[in-house]
N, C-alpha and C. Protein backbone atom coordinates (compact mmCIF):
# COMPACT_ATOMS: atom_id res chain seq x y z
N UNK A 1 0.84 -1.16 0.00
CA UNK A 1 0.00 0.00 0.00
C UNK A 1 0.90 1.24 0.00
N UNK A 2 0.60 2.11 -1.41
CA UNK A 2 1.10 3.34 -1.12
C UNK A 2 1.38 4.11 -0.13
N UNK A 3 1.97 5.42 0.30
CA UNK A 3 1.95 6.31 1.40
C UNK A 3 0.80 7.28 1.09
N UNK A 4 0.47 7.15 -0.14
CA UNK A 4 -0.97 8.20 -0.53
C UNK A 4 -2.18 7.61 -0.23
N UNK A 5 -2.10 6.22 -0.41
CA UNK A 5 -3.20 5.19 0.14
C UNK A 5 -3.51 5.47 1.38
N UNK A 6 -2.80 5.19 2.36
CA UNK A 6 -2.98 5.57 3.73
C UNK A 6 -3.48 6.80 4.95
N UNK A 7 -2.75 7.49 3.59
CA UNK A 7 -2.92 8.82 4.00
C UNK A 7 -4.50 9.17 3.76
N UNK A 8 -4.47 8.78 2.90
CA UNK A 8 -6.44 9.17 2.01
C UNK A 8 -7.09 7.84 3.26
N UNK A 9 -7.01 7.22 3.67
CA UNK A 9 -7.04 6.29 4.67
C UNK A 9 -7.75 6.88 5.64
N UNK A 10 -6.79 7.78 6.23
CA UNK A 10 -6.49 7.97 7.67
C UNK A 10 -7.63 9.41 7.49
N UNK A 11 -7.67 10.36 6.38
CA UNK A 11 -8.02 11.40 6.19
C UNK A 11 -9.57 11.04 6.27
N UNK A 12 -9.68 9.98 5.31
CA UNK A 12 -11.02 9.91 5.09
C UNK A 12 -12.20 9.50 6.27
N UNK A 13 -11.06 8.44 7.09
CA UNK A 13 -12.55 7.46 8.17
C UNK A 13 -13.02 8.95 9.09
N UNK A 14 -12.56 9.92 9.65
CA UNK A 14 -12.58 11.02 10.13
C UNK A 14 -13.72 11.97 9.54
N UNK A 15 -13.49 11.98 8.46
CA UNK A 15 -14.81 13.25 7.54
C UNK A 15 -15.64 12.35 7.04
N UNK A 16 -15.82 10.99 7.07
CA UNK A 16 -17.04 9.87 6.79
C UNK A 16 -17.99 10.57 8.18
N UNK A 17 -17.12 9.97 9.38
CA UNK A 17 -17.56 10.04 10.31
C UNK A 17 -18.27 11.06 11.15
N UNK A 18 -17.69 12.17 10.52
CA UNK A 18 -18.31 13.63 11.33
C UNK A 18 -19.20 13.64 10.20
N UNK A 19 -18.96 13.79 8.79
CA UNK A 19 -20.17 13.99 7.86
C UNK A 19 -21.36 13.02 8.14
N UNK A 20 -21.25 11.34 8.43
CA UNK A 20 -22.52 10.76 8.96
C UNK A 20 -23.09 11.45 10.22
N UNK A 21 -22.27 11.90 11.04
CA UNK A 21 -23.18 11.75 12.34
C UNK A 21 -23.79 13.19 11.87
N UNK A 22 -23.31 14.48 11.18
CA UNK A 22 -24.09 15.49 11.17
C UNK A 22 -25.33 15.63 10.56
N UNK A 23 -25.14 14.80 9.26
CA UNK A 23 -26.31 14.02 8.31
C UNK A 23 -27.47 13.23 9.58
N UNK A 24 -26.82 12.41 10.11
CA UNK A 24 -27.88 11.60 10.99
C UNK A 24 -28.46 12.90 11.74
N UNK A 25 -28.16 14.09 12.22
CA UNK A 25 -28.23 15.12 13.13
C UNK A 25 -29.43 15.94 12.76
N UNK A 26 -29.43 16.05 11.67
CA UNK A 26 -30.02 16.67 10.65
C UNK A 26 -31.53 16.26 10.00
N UNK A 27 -31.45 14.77 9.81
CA UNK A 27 -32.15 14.04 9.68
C UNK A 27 -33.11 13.25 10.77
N UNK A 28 -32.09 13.74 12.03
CA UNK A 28 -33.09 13.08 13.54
C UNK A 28 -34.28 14.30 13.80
N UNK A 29 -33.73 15.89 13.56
CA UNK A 29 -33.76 16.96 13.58
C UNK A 29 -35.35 17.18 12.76
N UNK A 30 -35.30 16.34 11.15
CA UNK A 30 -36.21 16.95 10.61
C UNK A 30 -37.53 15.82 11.05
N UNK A 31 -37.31 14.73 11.33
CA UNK A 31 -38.33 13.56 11.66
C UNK A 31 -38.96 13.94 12.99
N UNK A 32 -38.05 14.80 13.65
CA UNK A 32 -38.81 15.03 15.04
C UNK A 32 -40.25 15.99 14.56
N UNK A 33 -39.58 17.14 13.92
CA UNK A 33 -40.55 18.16 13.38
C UNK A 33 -41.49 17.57 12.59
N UNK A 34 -41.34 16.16 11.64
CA UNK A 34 -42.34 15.89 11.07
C UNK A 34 -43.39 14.93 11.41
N UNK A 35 -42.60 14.56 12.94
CA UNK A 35 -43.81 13.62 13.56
C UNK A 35 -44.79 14.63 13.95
N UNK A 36 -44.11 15.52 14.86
CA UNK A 36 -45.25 16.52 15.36
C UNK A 36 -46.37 17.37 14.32
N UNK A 37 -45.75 17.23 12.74
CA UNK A 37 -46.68 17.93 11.95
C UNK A 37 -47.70 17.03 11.89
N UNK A 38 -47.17 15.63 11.97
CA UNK A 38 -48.34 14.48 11.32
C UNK A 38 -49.23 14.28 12.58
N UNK A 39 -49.28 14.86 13.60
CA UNK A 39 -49.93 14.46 14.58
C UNK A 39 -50.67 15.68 14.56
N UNK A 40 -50.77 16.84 14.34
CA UNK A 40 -51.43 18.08 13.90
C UNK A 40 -52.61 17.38 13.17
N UNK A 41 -52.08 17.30 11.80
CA UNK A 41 -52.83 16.94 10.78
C UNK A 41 -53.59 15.99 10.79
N UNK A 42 -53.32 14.76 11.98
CA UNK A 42 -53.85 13.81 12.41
C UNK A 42 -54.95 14.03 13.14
N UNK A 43 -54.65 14.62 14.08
CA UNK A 43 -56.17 15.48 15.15
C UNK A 43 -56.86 16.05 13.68
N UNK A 44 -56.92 17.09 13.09
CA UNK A 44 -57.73 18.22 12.45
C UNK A 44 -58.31 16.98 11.89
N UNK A 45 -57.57 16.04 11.14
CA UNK A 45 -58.39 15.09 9.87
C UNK A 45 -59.90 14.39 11.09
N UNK A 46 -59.29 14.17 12.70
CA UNK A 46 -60.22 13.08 13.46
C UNK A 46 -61.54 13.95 13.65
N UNK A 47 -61.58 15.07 12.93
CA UNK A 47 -62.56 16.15 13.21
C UNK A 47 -64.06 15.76 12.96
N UNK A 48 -64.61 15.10 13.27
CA UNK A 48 -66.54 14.92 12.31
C UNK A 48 -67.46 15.95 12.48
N UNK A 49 -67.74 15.79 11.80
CA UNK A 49 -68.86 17.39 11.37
C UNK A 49 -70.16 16.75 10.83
N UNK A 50 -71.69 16.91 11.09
CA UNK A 50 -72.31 16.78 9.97
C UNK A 50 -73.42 17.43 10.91
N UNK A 51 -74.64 17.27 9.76
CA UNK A 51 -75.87 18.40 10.51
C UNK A 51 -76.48 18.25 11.17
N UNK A 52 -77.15 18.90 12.11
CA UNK A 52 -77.93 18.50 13.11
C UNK A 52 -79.39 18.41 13.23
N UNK A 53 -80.57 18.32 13.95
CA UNK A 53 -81.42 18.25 13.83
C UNK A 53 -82.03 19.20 14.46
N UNK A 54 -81.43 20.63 14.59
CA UNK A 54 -81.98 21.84 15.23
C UNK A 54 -82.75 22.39 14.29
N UNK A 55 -83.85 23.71 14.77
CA UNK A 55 -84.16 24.33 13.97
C UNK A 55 -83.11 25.50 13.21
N UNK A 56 -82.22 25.79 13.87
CA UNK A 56 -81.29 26.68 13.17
C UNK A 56 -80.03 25.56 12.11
N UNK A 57 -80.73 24.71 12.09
CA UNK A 57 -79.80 24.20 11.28
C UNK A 57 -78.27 23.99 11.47
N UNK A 58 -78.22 24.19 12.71
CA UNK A 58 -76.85 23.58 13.77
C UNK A 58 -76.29 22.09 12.84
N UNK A 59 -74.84 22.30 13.01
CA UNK A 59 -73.83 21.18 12.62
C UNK A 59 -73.73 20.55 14.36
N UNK A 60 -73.02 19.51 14.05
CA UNK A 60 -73.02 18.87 15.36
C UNK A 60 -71.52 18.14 14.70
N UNK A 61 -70.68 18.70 16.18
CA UNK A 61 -68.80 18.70 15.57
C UNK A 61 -68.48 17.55 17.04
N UNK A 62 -67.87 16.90 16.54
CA UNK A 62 -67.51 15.47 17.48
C UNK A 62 -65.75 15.72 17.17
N UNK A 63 -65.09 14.57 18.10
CA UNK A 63 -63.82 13.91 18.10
C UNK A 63 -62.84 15.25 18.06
N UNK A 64 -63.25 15.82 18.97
CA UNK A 64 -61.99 17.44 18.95
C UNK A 64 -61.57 17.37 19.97
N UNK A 65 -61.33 16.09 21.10
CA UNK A 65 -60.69 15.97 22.21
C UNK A 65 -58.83 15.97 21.93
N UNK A 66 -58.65 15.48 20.51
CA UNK A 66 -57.43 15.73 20.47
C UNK A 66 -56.82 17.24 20.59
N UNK A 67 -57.81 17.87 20.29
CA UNK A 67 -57.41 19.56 20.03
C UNK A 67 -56.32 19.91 21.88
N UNK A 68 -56.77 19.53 22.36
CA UNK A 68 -56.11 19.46 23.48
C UNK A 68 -54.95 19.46 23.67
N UNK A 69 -54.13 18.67 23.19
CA UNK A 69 -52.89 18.21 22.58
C UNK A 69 -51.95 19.26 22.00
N UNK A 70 -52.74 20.41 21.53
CA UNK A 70 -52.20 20.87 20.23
C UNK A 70 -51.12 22.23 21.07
N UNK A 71 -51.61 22.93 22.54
CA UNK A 71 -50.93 23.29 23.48
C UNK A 71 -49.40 22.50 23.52
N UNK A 72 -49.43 21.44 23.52
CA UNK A 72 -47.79 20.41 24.10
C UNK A 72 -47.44 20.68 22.85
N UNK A 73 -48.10 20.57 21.38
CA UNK A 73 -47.36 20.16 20.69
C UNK A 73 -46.31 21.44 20.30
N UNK A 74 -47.50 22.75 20.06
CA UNK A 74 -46.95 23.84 19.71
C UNK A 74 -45.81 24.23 21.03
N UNK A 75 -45.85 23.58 22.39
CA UNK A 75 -44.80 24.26 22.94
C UNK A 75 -43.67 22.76 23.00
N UNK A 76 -43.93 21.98 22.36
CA UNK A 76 -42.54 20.89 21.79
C UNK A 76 -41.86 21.72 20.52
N UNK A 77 -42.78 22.48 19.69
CA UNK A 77 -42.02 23.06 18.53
C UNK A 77 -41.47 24.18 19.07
N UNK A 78 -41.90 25.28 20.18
CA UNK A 78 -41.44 26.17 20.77
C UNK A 78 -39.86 25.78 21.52
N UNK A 79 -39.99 24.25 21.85
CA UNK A 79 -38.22 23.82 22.32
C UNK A 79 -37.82 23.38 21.86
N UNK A 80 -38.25 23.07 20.87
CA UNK A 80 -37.25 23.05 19.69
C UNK A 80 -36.73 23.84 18.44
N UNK A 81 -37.42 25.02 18.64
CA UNK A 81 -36.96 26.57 18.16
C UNK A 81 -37.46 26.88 16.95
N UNK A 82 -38.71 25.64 16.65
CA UNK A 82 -39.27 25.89 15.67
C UNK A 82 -41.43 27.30 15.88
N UNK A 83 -40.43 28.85 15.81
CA UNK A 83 -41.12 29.55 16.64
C UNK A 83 -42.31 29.85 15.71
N UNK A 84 -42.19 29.75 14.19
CA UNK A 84 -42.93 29.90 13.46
C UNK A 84 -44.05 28.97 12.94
N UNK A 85 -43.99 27.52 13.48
CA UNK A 85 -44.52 26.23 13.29
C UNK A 85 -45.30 26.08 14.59
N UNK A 86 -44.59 26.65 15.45
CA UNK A 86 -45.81 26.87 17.18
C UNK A 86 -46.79 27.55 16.83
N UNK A 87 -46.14 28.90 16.72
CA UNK A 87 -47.57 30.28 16.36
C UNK A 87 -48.58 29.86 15.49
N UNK A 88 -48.12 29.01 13.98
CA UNK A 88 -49.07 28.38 13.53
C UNK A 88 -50.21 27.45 14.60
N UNK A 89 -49.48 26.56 14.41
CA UNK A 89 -50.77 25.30 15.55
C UNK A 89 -51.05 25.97 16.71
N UNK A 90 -50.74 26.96 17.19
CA UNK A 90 -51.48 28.10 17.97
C UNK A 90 -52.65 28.86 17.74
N UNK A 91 -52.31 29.19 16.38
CA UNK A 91 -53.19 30.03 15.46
C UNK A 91 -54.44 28.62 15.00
N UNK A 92 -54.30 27.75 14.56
CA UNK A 92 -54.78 26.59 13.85
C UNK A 92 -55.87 26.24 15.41
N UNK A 93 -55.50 26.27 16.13
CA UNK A 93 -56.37 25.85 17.47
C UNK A 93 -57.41 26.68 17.49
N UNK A 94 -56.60 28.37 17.36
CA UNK A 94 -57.89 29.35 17.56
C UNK A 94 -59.20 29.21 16.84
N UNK A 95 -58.20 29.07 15.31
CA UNK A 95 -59.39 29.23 14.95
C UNK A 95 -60.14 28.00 14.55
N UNK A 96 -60.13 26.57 14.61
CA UNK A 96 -60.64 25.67 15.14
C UNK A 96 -61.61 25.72 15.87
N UNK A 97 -61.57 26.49 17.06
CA UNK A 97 -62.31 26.28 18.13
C UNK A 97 -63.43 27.10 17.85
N UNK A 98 -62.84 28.75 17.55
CA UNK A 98 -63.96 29.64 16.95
C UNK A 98 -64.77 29.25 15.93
N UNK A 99 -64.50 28.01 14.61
CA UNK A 99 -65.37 27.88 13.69
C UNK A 99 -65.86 26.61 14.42
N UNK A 100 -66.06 25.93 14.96
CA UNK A 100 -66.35 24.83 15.90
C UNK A 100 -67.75 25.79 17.10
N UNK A 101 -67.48 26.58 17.66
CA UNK A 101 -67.98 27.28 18.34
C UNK A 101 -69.32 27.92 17.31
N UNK A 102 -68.50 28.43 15.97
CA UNK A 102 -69.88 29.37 15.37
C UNK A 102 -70.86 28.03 14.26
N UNK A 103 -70.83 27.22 14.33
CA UNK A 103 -71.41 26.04 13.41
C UNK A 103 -72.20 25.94 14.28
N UNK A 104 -71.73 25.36 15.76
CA UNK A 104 -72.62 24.87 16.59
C UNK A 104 -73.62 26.09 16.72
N UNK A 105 -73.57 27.09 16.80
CA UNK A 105 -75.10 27.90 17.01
C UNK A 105 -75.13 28.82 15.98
N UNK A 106 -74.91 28.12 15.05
CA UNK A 106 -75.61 28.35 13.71
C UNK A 106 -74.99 29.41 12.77
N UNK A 107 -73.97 29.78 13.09
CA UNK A 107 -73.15 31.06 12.64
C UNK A 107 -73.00 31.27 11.04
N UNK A 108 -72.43 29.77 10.95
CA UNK A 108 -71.62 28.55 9.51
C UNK A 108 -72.48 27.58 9.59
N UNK A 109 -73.04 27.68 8.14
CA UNK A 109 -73.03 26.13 8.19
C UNK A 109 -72.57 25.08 8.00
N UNK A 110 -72.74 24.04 7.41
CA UNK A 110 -72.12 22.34 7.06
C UNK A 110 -70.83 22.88 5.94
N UNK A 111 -71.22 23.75 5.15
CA UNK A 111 -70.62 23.39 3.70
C UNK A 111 -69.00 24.47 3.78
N UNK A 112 -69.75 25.22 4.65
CA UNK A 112 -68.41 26.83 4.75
C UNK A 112 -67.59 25.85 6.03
N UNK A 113 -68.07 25.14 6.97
CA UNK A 113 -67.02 24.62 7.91
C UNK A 113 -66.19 23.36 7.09
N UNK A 114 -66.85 22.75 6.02
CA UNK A 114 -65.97 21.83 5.16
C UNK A 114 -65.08 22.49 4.78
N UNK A 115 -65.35 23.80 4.55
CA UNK A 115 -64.33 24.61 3.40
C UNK A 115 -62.94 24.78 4.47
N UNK A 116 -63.67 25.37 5.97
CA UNK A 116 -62.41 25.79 6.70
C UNK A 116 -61.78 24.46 7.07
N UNK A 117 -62.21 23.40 7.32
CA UNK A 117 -61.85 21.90 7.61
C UNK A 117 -60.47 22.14 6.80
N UNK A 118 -61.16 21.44 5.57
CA UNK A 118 -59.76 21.56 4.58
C UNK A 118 -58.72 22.58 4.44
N UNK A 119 -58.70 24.21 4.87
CA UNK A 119 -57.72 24.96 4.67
C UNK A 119 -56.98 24.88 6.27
N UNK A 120 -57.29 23.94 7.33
CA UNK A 120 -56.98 23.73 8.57
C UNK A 120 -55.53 22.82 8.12
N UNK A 121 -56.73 21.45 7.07
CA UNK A 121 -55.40 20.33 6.56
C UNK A 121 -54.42 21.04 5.90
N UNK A 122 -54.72 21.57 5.08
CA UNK A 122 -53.68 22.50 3.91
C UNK A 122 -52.84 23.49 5.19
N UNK A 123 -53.06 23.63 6.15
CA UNK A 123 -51.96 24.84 7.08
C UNK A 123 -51.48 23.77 7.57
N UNK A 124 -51.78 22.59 7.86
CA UNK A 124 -51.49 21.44 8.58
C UNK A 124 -50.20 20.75 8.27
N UNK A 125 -50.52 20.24 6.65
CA UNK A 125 -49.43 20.28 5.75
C UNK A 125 -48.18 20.90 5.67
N UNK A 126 -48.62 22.31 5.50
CA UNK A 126 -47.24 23.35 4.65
C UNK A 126 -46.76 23.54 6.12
N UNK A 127 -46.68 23.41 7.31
CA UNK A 127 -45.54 23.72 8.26
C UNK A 127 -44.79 23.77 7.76
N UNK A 128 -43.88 24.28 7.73
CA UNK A 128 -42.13 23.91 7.84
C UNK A 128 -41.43 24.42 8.93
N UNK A 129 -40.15 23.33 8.95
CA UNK A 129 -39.39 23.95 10.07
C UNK A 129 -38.73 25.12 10.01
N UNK A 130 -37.88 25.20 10.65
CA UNK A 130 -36.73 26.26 10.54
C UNK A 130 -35.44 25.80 9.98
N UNK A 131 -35.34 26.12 9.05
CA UNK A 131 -33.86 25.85 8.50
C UNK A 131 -32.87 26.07 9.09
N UNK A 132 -32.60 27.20 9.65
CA UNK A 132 -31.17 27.70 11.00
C UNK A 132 -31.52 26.51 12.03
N UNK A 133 -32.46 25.81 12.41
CA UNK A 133 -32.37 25.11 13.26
C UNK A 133 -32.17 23.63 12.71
N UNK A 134 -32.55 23.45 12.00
CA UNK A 134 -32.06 22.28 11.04
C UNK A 134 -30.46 22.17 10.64
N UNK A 135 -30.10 23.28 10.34
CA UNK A 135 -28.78 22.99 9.71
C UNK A 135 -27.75 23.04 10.82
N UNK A 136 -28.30 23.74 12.06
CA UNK A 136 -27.70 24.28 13.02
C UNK A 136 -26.21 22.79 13.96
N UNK A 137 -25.24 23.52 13.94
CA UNK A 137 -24.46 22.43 14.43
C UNK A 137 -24.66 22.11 15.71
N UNK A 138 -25.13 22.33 17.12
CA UNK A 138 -25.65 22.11 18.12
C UNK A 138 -27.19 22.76 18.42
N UNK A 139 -27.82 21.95 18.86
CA UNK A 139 -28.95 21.96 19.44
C UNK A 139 -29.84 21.08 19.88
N UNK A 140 -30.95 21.36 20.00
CA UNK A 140 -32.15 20.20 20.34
C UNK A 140 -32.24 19.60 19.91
N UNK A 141 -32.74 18.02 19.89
CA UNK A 141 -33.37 17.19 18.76
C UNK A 141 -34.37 16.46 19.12
């Protein structure tokens, strides 16, 4: 074996090694953030809605006990410095609760709370993290 062999040897197991573990870092980094999105999106989807048998034509909204949840989750993204992905599912709760609140006594009906349903999933979706915290060489994970 060459002296250049060795050398590329010795150089290389070193920058394999810091380049895997930062890659793994990175990648532990973005799965954390994307469990917590899928569990967002998971509650909003467990949402049932359909009409009721009032005279105002009341919806009747079930399975929003997960909404509960959505407090831990946004302050798991808050420690993990993802500040713009909290304020969302912060925001996503409010107004959850407010169109949840105005269906039930008649505010909205069936077809306008489908509409907000789905732009709940669609905010649910597009989270993203923070890139400075993603790429970041120490931090949370």
């Amino acid at each position: 074996m060459s002296l250049d062999s060795i050398i590329s040897l010795f150089l290389g197991i070193p920058i394999g090694l810091v380049s895997g573990l930062y890659t793994g870092l990175i990648v532990t980094r973005y799965s954390r953030f994307s469990d917590l999105r899928n569990e967002v999106l998971r509650i909003i989807r467990a949402i049932e809605y359909m009409p009721g048998t009032g005279d105002l034509g009341n919806v009747n909204v079930s399975h929003t006990e997960g909404l509960r949840t959505f407090n831990n989750i946004a302050g798991d993204l808050y420690f993990l410095k993802h500040e713009d992905a909290g304020d969302c599912v912060l925001n996503l709760l409010n107004n959850i609760n407010s169109a949840s609140d105005s269906v039930q006594k008649g505010r909205i009906d069936n077809v306008e709370f489908g509409r907000q349903h789905a732009l709940w999933q669609k905010s649910a979706r597009e989270l993203t993290p923070s890139k400075k915290v993603l790429w970041a060489l120490w931090g949370n994970i």
